[in-house]
C-alpha atoms as a PDB file:
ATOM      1  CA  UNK A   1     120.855  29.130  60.714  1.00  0.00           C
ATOM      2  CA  UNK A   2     119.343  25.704  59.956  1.00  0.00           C
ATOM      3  CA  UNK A   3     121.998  24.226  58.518  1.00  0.00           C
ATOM      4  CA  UNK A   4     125.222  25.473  56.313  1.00  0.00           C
ATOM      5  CA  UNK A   5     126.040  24.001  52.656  1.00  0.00           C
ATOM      6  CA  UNK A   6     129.514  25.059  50.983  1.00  0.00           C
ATOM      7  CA  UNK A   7     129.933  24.401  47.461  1.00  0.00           C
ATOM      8  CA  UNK A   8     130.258  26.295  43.778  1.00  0.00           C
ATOM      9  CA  UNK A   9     128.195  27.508  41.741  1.00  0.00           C
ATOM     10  CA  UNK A  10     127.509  26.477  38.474  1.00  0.00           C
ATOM     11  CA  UNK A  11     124.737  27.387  35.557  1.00  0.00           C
ATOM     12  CA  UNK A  12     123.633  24.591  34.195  1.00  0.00           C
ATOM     13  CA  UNK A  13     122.464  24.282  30.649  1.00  0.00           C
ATOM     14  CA  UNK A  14     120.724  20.623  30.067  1.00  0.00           C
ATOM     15  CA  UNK A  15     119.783  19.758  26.389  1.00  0.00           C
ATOM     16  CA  UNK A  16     118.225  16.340  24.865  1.00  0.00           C
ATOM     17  CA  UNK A  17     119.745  15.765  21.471  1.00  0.00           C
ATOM     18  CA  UNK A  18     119.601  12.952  19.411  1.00  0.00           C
ATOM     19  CA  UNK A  19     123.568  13.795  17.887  1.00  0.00           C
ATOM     20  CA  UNK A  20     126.419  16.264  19.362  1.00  0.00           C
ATOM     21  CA  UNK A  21     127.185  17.838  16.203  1.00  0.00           C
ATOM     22  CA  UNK A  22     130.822  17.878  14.527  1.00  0.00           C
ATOM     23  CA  UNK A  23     133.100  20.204  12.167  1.00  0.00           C
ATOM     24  CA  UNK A  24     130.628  22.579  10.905  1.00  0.00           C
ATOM     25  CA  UNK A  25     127.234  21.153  11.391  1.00  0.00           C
ATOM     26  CA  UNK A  26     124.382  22.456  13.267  1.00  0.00           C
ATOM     27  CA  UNK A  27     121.328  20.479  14.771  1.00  0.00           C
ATOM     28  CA  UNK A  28     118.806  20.790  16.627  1.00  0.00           C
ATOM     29  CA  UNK A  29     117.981  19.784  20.170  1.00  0.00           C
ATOM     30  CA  UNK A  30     114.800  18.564  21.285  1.00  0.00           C
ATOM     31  CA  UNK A  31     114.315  19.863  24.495  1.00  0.00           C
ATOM     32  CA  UNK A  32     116.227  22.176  27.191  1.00  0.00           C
ATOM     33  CA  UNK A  33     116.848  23.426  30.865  1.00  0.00           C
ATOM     34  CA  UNK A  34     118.847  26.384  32.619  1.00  0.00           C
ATOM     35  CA  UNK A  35     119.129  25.796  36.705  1.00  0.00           C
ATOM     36  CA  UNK A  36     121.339  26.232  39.298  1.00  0.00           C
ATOM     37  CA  UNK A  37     124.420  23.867  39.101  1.00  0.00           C
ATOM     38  CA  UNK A  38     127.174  22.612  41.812  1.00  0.00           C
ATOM     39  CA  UNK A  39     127.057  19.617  44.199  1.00  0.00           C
ATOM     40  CA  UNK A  40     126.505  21.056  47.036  1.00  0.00           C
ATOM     41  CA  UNK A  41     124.578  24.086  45.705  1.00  0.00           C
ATOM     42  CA  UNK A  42     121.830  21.513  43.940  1.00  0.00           C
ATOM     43  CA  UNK A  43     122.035  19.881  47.057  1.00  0.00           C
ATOM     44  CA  UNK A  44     121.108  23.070  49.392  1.00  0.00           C
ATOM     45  CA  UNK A  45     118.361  23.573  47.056  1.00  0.00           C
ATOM     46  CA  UNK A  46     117.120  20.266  47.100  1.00  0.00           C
ATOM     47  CA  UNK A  47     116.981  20.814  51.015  1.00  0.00           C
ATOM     48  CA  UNK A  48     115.056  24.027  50.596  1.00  0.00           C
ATOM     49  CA  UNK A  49     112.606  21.982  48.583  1.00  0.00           C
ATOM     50  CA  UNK A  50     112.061  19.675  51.308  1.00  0.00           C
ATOM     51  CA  UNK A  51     111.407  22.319  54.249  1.00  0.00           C
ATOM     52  CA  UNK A  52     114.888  22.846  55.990  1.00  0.00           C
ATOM     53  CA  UNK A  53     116.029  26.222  54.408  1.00  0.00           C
ATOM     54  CA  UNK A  54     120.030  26.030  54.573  1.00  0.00           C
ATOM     55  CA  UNK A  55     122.406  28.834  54.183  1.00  0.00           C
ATOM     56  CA  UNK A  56     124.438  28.554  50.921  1.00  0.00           C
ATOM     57  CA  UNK A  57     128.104  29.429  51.476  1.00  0.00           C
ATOM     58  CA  UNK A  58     129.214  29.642  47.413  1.00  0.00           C
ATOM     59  CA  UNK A  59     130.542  31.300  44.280  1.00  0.00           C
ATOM     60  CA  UNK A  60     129.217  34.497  42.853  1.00  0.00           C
ATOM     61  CA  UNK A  61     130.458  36.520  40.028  1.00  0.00           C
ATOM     62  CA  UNK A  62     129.026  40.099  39.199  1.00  0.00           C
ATOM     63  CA  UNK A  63     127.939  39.096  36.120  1.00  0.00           C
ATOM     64  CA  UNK A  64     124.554  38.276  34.754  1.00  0.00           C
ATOM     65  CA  UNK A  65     124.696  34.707  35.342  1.00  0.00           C
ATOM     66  CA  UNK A  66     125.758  35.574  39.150  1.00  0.00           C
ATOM     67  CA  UNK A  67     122.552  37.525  39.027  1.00  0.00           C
ATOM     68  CA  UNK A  68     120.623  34.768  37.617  1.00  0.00           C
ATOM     69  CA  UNK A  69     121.822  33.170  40.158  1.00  0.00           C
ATOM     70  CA  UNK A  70     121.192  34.809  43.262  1.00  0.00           C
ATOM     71  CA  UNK A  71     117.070  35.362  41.397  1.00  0.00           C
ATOM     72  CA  UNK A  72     116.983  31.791  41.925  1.00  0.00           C
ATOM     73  CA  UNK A  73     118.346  31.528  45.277  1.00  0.00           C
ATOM     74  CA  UNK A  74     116.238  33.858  46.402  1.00  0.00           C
ATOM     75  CA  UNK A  75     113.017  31.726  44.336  1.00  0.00           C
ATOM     76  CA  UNK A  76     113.987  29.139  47.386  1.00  0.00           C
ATOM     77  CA  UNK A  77     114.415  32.049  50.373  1.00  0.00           C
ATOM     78  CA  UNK A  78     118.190  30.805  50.194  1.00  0.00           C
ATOM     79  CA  UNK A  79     120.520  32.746  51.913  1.00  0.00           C
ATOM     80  CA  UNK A  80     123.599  33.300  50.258  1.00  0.00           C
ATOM     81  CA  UNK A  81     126.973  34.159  51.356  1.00  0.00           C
ATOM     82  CA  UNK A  82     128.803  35.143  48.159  1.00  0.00           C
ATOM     83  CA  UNK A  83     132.431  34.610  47.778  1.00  0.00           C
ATOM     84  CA  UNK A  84     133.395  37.060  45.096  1.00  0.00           C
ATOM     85  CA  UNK A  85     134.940  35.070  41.693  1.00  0.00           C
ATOM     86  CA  UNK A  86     135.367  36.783  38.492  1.00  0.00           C
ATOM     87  CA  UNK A  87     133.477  34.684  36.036  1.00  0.00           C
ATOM     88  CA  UNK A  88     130.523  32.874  36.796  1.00  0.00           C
ATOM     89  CA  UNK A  89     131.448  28.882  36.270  1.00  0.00           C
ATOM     90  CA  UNK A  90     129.023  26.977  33.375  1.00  0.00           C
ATOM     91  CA  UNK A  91     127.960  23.267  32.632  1.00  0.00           C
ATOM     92  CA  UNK A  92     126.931  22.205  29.723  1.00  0.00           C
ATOM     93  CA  UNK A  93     124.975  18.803  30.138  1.00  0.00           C
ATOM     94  CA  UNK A  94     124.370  16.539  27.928  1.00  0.00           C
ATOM     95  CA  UNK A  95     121.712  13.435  28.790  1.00  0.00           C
ATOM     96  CA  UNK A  96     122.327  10.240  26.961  1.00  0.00           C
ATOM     97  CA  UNK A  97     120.382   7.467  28.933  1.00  0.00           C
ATOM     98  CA  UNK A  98     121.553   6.238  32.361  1.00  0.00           C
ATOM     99  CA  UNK A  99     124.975   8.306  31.559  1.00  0.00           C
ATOM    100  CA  UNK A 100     125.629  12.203  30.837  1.00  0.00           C
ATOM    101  CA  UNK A 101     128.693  13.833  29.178  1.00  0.00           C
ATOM    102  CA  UNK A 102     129.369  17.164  30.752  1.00  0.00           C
ATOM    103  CA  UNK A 103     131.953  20.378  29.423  1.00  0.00           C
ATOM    104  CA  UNK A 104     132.268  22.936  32.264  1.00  0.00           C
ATOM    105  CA  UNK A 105     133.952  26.251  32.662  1.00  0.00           C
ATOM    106  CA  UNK A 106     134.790  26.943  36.127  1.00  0.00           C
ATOM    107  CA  UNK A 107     136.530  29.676  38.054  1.00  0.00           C
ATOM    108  CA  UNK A 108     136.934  28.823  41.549  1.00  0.00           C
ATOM    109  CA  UNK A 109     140.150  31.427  41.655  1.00  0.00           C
ATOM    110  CA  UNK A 110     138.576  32.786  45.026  1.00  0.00           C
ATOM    111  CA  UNK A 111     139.048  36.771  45.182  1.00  0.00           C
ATOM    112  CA  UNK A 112     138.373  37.109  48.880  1.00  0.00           C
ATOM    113  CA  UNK A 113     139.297  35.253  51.852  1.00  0.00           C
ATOM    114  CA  UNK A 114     135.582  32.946  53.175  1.00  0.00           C
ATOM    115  CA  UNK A 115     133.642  34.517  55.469  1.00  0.00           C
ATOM    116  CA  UNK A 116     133.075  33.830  58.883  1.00  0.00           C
ATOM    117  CA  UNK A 117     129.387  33.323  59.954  1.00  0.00           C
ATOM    118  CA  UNK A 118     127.373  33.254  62.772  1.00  0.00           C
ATOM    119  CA  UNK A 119     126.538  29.533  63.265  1.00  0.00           C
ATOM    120  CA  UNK A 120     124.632  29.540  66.449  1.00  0.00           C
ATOM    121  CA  UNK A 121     121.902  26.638  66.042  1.00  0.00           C
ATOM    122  CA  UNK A 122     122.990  25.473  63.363  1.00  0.00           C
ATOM    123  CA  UNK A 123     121.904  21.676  62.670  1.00  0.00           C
ATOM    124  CA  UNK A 124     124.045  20.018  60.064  1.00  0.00           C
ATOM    125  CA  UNK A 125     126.992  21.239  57.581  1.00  0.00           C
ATOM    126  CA  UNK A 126     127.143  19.601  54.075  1.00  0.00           C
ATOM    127  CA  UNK A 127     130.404  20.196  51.988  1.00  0.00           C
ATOM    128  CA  UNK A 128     131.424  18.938  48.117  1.00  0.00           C
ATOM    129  CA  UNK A 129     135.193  19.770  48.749  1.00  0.00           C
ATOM    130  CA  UNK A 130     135.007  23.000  46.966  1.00  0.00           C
ATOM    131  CA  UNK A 131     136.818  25.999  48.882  1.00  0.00           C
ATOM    132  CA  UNK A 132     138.670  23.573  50.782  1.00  0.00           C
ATOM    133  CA  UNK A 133     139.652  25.967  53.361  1.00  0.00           C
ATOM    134  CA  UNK A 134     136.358  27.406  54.373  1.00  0.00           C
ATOM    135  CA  UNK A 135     135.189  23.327  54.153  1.00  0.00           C
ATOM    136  CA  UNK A 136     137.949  22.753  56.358  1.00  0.00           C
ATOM    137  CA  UNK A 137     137.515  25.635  58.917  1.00  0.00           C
ATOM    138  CA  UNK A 138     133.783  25.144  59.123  1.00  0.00           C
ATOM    139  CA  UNK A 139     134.398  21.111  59.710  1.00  0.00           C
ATOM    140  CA  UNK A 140     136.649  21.353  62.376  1.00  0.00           C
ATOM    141  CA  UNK A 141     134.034  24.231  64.214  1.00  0.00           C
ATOM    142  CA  UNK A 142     131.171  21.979  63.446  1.00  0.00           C
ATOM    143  CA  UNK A 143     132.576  19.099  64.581  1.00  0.00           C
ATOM    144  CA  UNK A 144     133.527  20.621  67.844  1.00  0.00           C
ATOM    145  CA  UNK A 145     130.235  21.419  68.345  1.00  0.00           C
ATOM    146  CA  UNK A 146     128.969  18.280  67.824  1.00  0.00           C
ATOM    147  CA  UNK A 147     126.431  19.340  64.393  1.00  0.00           C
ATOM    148  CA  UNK A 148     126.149  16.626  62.261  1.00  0.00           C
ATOM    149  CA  UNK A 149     128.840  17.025  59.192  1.00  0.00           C
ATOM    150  CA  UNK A 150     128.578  15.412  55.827  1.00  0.00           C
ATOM    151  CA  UNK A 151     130.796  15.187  52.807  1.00  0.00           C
ATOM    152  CA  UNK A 152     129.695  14.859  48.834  1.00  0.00           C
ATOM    153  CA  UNK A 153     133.033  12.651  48.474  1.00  0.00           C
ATOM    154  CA  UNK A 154     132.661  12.940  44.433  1.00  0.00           C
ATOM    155  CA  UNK A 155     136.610  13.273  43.708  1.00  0.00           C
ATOM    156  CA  UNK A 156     139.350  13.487  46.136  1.00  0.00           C
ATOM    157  CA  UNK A 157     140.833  16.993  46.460  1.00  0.00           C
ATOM    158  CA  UNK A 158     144.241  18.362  48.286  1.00  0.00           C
ATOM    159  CA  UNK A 159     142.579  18.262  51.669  1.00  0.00           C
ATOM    160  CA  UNK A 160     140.145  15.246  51.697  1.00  0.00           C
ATOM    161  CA  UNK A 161     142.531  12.992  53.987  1.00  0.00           C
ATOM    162  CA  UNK A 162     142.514  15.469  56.464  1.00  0.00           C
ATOM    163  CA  UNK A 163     138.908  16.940  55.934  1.00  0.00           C
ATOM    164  CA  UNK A 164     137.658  13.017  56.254  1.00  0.00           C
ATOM    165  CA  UNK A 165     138.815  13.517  59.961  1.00  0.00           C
ATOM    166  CA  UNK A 166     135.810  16.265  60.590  1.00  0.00           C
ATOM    167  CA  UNK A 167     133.171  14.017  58.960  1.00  0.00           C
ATOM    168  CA  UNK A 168     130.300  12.541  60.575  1.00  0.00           C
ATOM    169  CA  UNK A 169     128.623  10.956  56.898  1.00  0.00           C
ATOM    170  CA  UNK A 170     130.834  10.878  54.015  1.00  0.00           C
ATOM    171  CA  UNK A 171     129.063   9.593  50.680  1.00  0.00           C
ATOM    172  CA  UNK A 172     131.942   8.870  47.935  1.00  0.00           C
ATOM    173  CA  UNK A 173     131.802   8.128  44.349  1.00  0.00           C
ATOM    174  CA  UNK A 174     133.266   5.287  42.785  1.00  0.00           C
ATOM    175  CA  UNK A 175     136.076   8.190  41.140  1.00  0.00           C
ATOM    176  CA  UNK A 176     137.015   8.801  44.657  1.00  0.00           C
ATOM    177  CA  UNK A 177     137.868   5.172  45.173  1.00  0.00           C
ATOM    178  CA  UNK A 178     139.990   4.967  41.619  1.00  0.00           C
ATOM    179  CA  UNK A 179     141.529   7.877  42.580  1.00  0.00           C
ATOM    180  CA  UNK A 180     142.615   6.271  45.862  1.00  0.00           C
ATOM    181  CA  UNK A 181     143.600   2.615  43.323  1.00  0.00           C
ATOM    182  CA  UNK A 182     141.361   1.201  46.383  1.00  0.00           C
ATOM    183  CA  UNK A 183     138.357  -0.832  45.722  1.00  0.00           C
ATOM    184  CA  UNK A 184     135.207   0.240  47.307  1.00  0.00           C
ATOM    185  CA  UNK A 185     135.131  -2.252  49.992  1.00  0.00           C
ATOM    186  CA  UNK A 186     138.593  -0.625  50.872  1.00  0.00           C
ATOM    187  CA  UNK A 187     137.636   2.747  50.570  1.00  0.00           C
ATOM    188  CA  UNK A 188     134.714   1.795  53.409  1.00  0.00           C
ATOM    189  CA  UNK A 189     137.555   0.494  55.705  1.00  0.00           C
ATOM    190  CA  UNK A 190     139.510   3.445  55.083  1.00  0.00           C
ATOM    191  CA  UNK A 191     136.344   5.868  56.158  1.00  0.00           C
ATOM    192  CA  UNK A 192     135.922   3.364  59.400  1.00  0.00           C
ATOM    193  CA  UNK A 193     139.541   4.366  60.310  1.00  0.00           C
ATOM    194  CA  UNK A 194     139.324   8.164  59.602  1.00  0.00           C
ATOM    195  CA  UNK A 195     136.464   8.072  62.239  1.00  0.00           C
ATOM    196  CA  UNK A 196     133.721   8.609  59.620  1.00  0.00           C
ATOM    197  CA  UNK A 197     130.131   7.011  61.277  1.00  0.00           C
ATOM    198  CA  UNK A 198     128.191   6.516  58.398  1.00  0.00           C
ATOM    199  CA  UNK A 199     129.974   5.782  55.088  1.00  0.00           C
ATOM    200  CA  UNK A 200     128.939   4.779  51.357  1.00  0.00           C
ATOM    201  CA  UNK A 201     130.210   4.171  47.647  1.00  0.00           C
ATOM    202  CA  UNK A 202     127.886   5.395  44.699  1.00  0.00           C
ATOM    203  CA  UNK A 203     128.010   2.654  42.168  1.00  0.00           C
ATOM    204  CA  UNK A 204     125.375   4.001  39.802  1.00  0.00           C
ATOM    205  CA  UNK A 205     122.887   1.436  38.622  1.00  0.00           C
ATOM    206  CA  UNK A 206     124.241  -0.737  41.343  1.00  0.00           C
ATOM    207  CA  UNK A 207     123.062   1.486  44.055  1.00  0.00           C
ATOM    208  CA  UNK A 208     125.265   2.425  46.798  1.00  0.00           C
ATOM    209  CA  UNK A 209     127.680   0.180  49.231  1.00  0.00           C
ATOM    210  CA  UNK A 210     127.663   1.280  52.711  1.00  0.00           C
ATOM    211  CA  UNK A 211     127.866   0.880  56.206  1.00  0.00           C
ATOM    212  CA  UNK A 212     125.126   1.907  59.198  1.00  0.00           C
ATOM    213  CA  UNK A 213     125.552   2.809  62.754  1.00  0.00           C
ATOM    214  CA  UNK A 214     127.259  -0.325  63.750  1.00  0.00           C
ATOM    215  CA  UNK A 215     129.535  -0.853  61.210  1.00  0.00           C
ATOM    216  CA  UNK A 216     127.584  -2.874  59.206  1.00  0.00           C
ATOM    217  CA  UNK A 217     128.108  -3.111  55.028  1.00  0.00           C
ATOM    218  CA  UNK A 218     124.854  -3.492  53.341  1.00  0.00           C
ATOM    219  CA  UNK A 219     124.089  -2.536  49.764  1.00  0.00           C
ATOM    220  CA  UNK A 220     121.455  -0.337  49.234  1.00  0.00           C
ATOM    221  CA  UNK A 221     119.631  -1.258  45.383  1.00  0.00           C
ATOM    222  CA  UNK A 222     118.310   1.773  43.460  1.00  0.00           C
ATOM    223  CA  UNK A 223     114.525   1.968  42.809  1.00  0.00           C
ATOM    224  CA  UNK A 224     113.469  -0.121  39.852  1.00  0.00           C
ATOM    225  CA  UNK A 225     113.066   3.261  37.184  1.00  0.00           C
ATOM    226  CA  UNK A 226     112.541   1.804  34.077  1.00  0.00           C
ATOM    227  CA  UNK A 227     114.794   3.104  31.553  1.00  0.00           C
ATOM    228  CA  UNK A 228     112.443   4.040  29.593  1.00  0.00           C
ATOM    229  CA  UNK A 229     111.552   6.890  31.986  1.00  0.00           C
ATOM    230  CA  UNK A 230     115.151   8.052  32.260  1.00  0.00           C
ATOM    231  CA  UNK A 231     115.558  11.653  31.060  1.00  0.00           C
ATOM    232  CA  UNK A 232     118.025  13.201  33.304  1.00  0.00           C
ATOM    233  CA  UNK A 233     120.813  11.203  35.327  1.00  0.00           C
ATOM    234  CA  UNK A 234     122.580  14.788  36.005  1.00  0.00           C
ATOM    235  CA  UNK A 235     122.199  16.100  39.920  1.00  0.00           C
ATOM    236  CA  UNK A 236     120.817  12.965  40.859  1.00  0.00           C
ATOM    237  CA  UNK A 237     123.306  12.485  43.605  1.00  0.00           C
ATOM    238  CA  UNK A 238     123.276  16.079  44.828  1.00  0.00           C
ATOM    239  CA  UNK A 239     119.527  15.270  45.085  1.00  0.00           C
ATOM    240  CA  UNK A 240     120.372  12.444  47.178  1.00  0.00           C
ATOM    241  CA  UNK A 241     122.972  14.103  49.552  1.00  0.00           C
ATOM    242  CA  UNK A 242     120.256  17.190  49.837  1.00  0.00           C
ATOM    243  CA  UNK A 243     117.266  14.560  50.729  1.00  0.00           C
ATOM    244  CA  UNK A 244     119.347  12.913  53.074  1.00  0.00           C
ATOM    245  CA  UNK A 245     120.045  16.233  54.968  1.00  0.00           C
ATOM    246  CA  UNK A 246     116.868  16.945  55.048  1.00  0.00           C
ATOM    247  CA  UNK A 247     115.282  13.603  56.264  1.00  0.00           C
ATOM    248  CA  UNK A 248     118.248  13.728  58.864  1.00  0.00           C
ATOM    249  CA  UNK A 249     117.156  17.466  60.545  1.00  0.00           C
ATOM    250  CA  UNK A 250     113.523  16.386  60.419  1.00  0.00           C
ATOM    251  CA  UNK A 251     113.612  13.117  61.584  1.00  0.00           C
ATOM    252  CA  UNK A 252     116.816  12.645  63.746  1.00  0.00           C
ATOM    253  CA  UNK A 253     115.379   9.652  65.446  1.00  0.00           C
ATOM    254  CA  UNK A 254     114.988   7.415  62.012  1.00  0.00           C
ATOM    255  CA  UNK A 255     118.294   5.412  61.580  1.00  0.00           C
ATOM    256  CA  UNK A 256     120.497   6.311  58.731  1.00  0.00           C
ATOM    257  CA  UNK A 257     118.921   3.267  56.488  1.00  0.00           C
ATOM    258  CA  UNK A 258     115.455   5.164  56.667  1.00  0.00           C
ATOM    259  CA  UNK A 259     117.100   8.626  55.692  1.00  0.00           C
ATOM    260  CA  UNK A 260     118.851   6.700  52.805  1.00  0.00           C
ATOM    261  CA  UNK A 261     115.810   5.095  51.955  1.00  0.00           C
ATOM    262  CA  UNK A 262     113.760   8.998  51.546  1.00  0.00           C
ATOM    263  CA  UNK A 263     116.902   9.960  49.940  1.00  0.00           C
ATOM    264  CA  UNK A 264     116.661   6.835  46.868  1.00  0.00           C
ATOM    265  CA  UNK A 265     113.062   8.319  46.332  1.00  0.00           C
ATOM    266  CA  UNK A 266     114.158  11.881  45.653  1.00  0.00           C
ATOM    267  CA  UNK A 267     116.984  10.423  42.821  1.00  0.00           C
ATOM    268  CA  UNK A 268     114.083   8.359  41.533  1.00  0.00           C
ATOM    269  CA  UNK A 269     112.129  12.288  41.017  1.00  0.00           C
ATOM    270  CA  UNK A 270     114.898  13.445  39.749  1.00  0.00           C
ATOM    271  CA  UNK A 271     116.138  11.191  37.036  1.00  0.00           C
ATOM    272  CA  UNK A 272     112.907  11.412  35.611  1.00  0.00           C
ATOM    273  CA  UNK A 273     112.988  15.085  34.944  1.00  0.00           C
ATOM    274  CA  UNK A 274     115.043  17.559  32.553  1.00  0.00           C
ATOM    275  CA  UNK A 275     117.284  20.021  34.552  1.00  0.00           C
ATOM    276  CA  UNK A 276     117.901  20.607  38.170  1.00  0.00           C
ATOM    277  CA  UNK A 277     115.470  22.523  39.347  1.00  0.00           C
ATOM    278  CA  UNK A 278     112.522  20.564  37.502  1.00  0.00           C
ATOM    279  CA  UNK A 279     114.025  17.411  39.399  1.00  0.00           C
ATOM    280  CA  UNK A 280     113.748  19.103  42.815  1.00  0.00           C
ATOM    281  CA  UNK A 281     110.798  16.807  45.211  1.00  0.00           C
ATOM    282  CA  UNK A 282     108.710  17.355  47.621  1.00  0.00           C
ATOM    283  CA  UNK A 283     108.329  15.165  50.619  1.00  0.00           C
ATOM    284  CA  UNK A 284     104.715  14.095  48.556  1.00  0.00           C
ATOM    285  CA  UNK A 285     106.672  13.545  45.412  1.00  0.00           C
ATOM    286  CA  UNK A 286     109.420  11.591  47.191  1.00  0.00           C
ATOM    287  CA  UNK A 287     106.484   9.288  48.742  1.00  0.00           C
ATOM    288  CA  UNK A 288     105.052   8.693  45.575  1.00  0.00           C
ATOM    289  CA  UNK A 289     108.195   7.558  44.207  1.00  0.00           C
ATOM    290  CA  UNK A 290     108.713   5.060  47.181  1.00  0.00           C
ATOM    291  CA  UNK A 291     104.889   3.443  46.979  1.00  0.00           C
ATOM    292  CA  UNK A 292     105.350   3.553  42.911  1.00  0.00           C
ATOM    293  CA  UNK A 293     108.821   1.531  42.826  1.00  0.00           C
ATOM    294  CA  UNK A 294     108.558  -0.630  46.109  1.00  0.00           C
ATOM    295  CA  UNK A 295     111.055   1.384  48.411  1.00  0.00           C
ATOM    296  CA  UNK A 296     110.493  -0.975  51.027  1.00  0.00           C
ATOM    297  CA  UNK A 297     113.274  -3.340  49.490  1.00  0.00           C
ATOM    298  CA  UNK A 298     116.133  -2.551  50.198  1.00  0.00           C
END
C-alpha cells in the first residue's frame, strides 16, 4: 500500500448553462461531465494521475452508479475498499465563473462497520472527515507509525478537535474557520497548538494562508488564470490536496513550499477544464501550468 485516502463517494454531474431554469421551464445546457465526486476520492484520483497509486477507503452502493463507480476506479488501477451504503450519493454542479452552486444527495448511513487493512509500507494517509471513525482509527495508527497524515479540513465535523490531534498537514477552508467564529489567522494558531506541522486557510482567489516547517505564515497567491479561461472551479481543491500528496511521496526532500507550489499548478489544470476527471494533470501538464503562469512567485 502506497498510501491510504478515506473519503465518500459521489457522482458528479457538471453542466455549463447560461440560466438554472424555474417553475416549468426547460433549457438547454451547453456542455456536460459525469466523474467521480468526493474530496478525498477526487483527491486519490488526482494522486493516481500523478504516479503514486493510493488505496481508496470509500462509499459504494450496489447500484449502477456504485458500478460506474468502481469502472472508473479501476480506469486508474485504484484499489477500493467498499463500505457498503444503500444509495449511491450524487452532485449536481453547476459552474458559474470563479464560483459553483452545488445540490447533492448523499447517504453516508454506513451499513457495515470500516474495515481494517493491512497498512504495512504505507507512505501517507489523506482524510476529508467523512467516516469519522475509520478517519479516526486510521489517524491515530498512522500517526503512531510515524506516516505522514493529512486532513481536507473543508467543514468541521463531530470529531475534527480530536482528529486535528493525529494530523501532520491539515489544509482548512475558510467554512471551517466561520464555523469555528475564528478568523483565519486564529484558526492557524489553533492548528500550531493541536500539534499540526504544516497548516493553511483556502481563501479562494486570495490563495491560501499558511504556515511552513518553522512556523512561519506566508501567503501563498494563486496562479494568474485569467478568468476568461475559467470553466470549472469544482474539485479544484481536492486537486490540490491530491497533488500535494503526491509531490510529498515523490519528493520527500522538497520543503512543503515546493509541494504547495506543484500543488497551485494542478488547480491551475483543473479550473480550466469541465468535470473531474477531465481536470486530472499530469506531472507534464502541472509543469506547463507553472512555466505558463510564472509559478516561481509566490
Amino acid at each position: 500500500m502506497e498510501a491510504l485516502f478515506i473519503g465518500q463517494t459521489y457522482i458528479d454531474v457538471t453542466f455549463l448553462a447560461d440560466r438554472i431554469p424555474t417553475g416549468d421551464e426547460k433549457t438547454v445546457a451547453r456542455d456536460y461531465a459525469v466523474s467521480f465526486g468526493g474530496n478525498a476520492v477526487t483527491a486519490a484520483f488526482c494522486c493516481a494521475k500523478l504516479g503514486v497509486v493510493p488505496d481508496l477507503l470509500t462509499s459504494v452502493a450496489d447500484d449502477w452508479l456504485g458500478r460506474m463507480f468502481l469502472d472508473m476506479a479501476a480506469k486508474y488501477a485504484l484499489p477500493v475498499h467498499a463500505r457498503k451504503v444503500r444509495e449511491s450519493s450524487l452532485s449536481f454542479v453547476i459552474p458559474n465563473g470563479t464560483k459553483r452552486a452545488i445540490i447533492r444527495c448523499r447517504d453516508d448511513d454506513y451499513l457495515h462497520p470500516f474495515p481494517t487493512l493491512n497498512t504495512a509500507g504505507c507512505r501517507g494517509l489523506h482524510l476529508d472527515g467523512h467516516q469519522p471513525d475509520a478517519a479516526l482509527h486510521y489517524a491515530k495508527a498512522m500517526r503512531e507509525a510515524g506516516v505522514l497524515t493529512s486532513l481536507d479540513g473543508g467543514t468541521v465535523r463531530s470529531n475534527s478537535p480530536e482528529l486535528l490531534e493525529f494530523i501532520d498537514v491539515a489544509i482548512c477552508g475558510e467554512d471551517f474557520a466561520r464555523q469555528l467564529k475564528v478568523t483565519p489567522e486564529a484558526l492557524l494558531d489553533l492548528l500550531k497548538a493541536k500539534g499540526v506541522r504544516i497548516g493553511g486557510v483556502t481563501q479562494g482567489e486570495r490563495g491560501m494562508l499558511w504556515y511552513d516547517e518553522t512556523g512561519t505564515v506566508a501567503r501563498q497567491e494563486p496562479l494568474p488564470v485569467p478568468v476568461s479561461d475559467i470553466i470549472d472551479t469544482s474539485g479544484a481543491g481536492d486537486v490540490f490536496h491530491g497533488a500535494y500528496m503526491a509531490s510529498k511521496m515523490t519528493r520527500p526532500e522538497l520543503p512543503w513550499v515546493e509541494h504547495f507550489d506543484f500543488a497551485r499548478g494542478a488547480s491551475a489544470f483543473k479550473i480550466r477544464r469541465l468535470g473531474n476527471e477531465a481536470g486530472l494533470p499530469t506531472r507534464e501538464d502541472v509543469d506547463a501550468m507553472r512555466r505558463r503562469f510564472n509559478a516561481n512567485s509566490r
